[in-house]
C-alpha atoms as a PDB file:
ATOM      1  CA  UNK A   1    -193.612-165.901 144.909  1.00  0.00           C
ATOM      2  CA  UNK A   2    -190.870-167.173 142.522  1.00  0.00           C
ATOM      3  CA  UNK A   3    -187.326-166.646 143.615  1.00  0.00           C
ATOM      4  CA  UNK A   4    -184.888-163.674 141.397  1.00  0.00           C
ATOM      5  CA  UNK A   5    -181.066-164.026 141.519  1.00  0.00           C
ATOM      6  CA  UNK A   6    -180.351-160.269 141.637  1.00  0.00           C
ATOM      7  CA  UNK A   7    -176.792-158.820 141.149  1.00  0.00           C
ATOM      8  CA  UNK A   8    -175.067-157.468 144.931  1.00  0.00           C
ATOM      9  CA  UNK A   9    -173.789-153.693 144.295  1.00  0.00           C
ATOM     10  CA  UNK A  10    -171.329-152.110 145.844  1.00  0.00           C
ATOM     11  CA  UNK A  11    -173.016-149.746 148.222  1.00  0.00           C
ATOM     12  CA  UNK A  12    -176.072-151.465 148.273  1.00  0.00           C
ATOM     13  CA  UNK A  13    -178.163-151.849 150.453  1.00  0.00           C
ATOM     14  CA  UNK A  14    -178.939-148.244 151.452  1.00  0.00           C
ATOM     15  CA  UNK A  15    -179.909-147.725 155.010  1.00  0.00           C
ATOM     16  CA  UNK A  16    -183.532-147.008 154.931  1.00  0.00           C
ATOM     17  CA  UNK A  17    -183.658-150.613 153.025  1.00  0.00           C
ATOM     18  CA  UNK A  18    -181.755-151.793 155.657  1.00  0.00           C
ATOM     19  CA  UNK A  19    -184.092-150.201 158.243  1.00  0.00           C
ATOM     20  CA  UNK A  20    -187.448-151.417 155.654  1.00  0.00           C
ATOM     21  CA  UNK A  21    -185.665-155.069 156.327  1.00  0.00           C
ATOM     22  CA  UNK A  22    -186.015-154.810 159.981  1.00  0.00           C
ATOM     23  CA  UNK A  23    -188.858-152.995 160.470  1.00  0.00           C
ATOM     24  CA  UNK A  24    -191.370-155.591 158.298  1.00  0.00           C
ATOM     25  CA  UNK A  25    -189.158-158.561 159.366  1.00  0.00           C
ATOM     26  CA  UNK A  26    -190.391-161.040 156.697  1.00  0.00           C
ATOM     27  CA  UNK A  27    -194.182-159.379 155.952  1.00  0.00           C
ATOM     28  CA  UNK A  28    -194.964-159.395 152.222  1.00  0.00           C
ATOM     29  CA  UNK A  29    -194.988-155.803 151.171  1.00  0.00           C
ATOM     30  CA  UNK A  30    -196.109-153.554 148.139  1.00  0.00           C
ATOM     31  CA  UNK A  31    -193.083-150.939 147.402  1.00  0.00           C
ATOM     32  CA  UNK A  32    -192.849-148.157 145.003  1.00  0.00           C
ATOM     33  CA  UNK A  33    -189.313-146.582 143.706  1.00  0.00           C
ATOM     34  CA  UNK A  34    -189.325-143.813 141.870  1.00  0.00           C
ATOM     35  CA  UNK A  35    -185.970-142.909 140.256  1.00  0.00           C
ATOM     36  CA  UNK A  36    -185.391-146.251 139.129  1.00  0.00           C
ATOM     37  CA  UNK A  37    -182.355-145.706 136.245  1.00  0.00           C
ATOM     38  CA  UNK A  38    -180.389-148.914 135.838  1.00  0.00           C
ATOM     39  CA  UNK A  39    -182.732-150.990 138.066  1.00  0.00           C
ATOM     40  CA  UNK A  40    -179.523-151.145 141.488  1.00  0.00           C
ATOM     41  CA  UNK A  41    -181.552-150.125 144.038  1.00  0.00           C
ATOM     42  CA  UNK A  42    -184.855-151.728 143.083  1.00  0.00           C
ATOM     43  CA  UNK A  43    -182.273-155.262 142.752  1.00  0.00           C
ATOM     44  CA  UNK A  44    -181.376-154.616 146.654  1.00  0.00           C
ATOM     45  CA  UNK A  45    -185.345-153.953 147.337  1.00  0.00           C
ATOM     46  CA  UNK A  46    -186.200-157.204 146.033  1.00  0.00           C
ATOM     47  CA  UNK A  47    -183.429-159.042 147.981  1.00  0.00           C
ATOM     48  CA  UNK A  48    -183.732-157.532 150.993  1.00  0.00           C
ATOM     49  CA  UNK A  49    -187.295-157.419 151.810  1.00  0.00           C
ATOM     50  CA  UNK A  50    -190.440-159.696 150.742  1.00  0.00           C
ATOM     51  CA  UNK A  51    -191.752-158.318 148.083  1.00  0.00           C
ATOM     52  CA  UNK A  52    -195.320-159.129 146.897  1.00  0.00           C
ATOM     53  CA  UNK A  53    -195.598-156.421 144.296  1.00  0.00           C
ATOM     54  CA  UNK A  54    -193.009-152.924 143.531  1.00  0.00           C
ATOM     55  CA  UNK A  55    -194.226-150.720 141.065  1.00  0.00           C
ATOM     56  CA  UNK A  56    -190.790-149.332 139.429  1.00  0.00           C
ATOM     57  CA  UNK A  57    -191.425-145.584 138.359  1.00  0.00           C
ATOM     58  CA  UNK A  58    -188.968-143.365 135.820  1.00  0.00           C
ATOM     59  CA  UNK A  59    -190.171-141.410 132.664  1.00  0.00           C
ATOM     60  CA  UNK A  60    -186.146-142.308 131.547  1.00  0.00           C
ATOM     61  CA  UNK A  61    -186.437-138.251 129.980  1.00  0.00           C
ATOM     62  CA  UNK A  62    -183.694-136.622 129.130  1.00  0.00           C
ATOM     63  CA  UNK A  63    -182.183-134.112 131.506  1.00  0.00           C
ATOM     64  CA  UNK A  64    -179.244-132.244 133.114  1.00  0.00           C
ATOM     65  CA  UNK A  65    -178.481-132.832 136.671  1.00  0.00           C
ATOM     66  CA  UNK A  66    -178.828-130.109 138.515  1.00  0.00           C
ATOM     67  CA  UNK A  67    -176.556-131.022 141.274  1.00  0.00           C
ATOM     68  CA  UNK A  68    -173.686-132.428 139.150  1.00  0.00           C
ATOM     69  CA  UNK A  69    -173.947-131.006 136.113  1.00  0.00           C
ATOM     70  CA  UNK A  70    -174.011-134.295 134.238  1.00  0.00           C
ATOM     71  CA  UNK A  71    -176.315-134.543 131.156  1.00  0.00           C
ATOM     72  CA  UNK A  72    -178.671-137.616 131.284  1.00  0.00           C
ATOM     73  CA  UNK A  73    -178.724-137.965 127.057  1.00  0.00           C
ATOM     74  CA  UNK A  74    -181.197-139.907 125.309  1.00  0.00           C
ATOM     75  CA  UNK A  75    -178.966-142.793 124.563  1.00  0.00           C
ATOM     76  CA  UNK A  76    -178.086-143.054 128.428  1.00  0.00           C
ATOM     77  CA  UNK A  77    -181.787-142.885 129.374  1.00  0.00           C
ATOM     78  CA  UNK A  78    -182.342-145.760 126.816  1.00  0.00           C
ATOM     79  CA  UNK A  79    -179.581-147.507 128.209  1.00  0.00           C
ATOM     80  CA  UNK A  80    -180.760-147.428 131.496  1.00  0.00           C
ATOM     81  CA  UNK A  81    -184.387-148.068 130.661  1.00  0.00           C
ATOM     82  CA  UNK A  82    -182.984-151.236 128.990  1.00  0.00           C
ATOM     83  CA  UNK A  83    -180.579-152.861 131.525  1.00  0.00           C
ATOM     84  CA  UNK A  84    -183.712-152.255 133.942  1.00  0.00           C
ATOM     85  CA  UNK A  85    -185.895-153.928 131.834  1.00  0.00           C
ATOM     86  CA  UNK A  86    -183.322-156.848 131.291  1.00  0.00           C
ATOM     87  CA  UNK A  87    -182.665-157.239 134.823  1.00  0.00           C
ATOM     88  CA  UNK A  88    -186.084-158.103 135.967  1.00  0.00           C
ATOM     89  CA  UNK A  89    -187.857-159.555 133.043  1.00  0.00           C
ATOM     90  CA  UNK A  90    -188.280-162.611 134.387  1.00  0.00           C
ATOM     91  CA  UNK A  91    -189.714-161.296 137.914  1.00  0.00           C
ATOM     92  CA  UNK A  92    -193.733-161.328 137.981  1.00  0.00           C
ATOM     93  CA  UNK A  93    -193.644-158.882 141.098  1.00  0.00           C
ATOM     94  CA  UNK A  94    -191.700-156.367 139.383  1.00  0.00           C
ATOM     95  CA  UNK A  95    -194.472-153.646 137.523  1.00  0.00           C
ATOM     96  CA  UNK A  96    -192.304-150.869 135.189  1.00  0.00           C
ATOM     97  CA  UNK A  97    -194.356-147.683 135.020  1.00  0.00           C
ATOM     98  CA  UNK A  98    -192.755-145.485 132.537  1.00  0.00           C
ATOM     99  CA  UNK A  99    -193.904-142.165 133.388  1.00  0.00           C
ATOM    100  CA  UNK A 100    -192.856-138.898 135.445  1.00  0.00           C
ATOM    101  CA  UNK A 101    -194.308-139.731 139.222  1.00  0.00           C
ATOM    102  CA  UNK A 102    -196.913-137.171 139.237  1.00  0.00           C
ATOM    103  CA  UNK A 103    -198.928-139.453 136.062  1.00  0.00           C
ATOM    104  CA  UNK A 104    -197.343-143.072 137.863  1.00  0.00           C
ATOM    105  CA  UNK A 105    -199.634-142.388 140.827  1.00  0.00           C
ATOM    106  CA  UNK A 106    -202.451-142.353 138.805  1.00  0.00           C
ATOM    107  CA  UNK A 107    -201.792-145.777 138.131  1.00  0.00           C
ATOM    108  CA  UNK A 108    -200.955-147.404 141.221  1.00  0.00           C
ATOM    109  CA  UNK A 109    -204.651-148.689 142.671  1.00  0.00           C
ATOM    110  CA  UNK A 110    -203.185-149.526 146.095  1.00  0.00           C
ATOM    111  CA  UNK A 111    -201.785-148.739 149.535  1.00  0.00           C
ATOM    112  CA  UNK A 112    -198.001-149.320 149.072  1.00  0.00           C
ATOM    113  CA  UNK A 113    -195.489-150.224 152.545  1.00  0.00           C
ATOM    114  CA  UNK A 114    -192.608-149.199 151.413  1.00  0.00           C
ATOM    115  CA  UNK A 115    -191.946-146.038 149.303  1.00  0.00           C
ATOM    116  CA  UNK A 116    -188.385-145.122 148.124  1.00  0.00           C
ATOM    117  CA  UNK A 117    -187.980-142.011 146.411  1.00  0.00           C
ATOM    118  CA  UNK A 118    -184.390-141.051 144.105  1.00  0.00           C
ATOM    119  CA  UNK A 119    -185.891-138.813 140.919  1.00  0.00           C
ATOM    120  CA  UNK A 120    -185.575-135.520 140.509  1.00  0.00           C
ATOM    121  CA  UNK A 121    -183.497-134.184 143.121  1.00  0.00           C
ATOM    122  CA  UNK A 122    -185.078-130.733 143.181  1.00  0.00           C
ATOM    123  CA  UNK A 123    -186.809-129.117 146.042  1.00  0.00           C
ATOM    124  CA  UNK A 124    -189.954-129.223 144.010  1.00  0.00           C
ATOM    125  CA  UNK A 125    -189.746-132.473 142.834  1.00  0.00           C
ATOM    126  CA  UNK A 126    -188.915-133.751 145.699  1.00  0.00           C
ATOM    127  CA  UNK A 127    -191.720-132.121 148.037  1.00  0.00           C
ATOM    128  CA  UNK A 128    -194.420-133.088 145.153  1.00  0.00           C
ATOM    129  CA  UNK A 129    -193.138-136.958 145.617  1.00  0.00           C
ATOM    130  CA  UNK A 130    -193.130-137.081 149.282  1.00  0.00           C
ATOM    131  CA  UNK A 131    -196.558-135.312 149.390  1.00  0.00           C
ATOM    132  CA  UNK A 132    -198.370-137.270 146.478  1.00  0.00           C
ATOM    133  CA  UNK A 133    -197.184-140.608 147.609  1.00  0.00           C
ATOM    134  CA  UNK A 134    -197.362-140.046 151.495  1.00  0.00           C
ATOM    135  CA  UNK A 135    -201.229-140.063 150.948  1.00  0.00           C
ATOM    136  CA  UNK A 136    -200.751-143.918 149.505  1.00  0.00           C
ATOM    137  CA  UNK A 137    -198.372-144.771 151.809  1.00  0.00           C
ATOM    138  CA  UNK A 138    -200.189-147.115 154.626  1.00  0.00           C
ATOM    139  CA  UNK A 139    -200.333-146.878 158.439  1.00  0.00           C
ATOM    140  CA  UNK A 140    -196.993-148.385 159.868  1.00  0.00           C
ATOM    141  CA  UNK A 141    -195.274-147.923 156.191  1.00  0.00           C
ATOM    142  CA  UNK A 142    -192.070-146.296 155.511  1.00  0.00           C
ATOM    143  CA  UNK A 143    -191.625-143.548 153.255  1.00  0.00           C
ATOM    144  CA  UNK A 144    -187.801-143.016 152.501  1.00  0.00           C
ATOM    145  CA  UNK A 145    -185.275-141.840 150.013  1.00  0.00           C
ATOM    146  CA  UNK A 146    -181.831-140.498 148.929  1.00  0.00           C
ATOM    147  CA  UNK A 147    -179.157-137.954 148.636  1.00  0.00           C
ATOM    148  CA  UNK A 148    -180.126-136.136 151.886  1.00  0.00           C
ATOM    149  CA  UNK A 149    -176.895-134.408 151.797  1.00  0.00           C
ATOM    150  CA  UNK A 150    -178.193-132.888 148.978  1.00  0.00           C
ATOM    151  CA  UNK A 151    -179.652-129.111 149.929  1.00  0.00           C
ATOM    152  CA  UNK A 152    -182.574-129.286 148.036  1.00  0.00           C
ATOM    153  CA  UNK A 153    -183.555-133.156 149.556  1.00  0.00           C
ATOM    154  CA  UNK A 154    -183.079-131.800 152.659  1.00  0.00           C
ATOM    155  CA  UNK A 155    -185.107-128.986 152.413  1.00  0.00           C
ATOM    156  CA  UNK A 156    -188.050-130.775 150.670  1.00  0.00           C
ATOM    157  CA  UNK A 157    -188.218-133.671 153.762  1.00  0.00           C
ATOM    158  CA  UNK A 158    -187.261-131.281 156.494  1.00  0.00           C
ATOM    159  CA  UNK A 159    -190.531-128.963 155.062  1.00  0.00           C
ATOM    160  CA  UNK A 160    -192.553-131.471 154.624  1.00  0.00           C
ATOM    161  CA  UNK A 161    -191.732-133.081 158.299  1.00  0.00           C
ATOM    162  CA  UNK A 162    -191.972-129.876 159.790  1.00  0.00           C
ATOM    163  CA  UNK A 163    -195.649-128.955 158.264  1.00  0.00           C
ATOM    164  CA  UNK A 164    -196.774-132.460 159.400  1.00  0.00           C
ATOM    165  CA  UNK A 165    -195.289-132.643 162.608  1.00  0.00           C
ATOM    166  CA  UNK A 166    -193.164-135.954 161.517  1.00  0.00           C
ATOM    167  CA  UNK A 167    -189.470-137.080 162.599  1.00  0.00           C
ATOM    168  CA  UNK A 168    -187.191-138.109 159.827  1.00  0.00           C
ATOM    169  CA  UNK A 169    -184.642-140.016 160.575  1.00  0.00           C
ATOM    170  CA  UNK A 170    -181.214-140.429 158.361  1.00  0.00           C
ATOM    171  CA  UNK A 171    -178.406-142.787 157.820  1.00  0.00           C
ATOM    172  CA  UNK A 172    -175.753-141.626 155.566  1.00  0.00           C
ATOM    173  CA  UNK A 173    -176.934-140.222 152.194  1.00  0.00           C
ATOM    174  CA  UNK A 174    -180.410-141.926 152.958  1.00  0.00           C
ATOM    175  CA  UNK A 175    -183.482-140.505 155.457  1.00  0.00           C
ATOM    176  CA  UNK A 176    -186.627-142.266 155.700  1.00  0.00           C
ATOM    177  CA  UNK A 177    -190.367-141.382 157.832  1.00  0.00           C
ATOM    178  CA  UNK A 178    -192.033-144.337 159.138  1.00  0.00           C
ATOM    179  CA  UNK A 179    -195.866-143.550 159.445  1.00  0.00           C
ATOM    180  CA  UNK A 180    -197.624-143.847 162.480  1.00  0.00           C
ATOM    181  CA  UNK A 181    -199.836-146.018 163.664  1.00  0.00           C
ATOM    182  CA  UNK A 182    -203.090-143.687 164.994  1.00  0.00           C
END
């Protein structure tokens, strides 16, 4: 595995990466983000844990956030998509899918560890990711994500745990599911 200087962010890295860290100690792992944008958190993924392979998912589509009102314009998508690009173009483990997460599955043709989800931060969205990827996600993996202060994230895992009869745990604005062992 070749060694990546990666940029330290303020805030970073979340809990549930922080949690990922501990629980797989120094185990090679296949992760998945979805929400990528600028490429921070996926930076602190690939310092913090061993990573043999992470599939980076966002469609970089325009939109307006629902939460904060804050229009995501072409020429910040591009922008993003870009410095994301840049910062791991020299990383063999790193695999860009640029595509909404409902087509990315599609093209992921194995069991990931570690799942991290930050797109769309709509109920729907966010119930559709947990779901769809939950069924790649293997035994003793972690499924996790962000803004669960937001209503909407917190809805969508709450349902989802509830239905399933799963715990979630959180840490600050992150929450995360390990799944069991059976």
């Amino acid at each position: 595995m070749e060694k990546f200087n990666l940029i330290l962010y303020k805030g970073f890295p979340r809990g549930s990466v922080k949690v990922a860290k501990k629980h797989f100690n120094s185990k090679p792992i296949v992760a998945i983000e979805i929400g990528t944008s600028y490429g921070k958190n996926a930076s602190s993924i690939l310092k913090e844990l061993n990573i043999n392979k992470i599939y980076l998912i966002d469609s970089y589509s325009t939109y307006i956030d629902g939460f904060t009102g804050r229009k995501y314009t072409e020429e910040i998508q591009e922008s993003a998509k870009n410095k994301s690009k840049d910062l791991f173009k020299n990383n063999s483990n790193v695999i860009p899918i640029y595509k909404n997460s409902d087509s990315a599955i599609k093209d992921i043709r194995e069991k990931a560890d570690f799942i991290y989800i930050d797109g769309a931060h709509d109920y729907g969205h966010v119930r559709k990711d947990i779901e769809n990827y939950w069924n790649i996600l293997n035994e003793g993996g972690i499924i996790a994500g962000h803004d669960i202060k937001m209503f909407d994230v917190f809805r969508a895992v709450t349902h989802f745990c509830d239905e399933n009869k799963l715990t979630a745990r959180t840490l600050k604005d992150d929450w995360y599911i390990v799944k069991s062992i059976e």
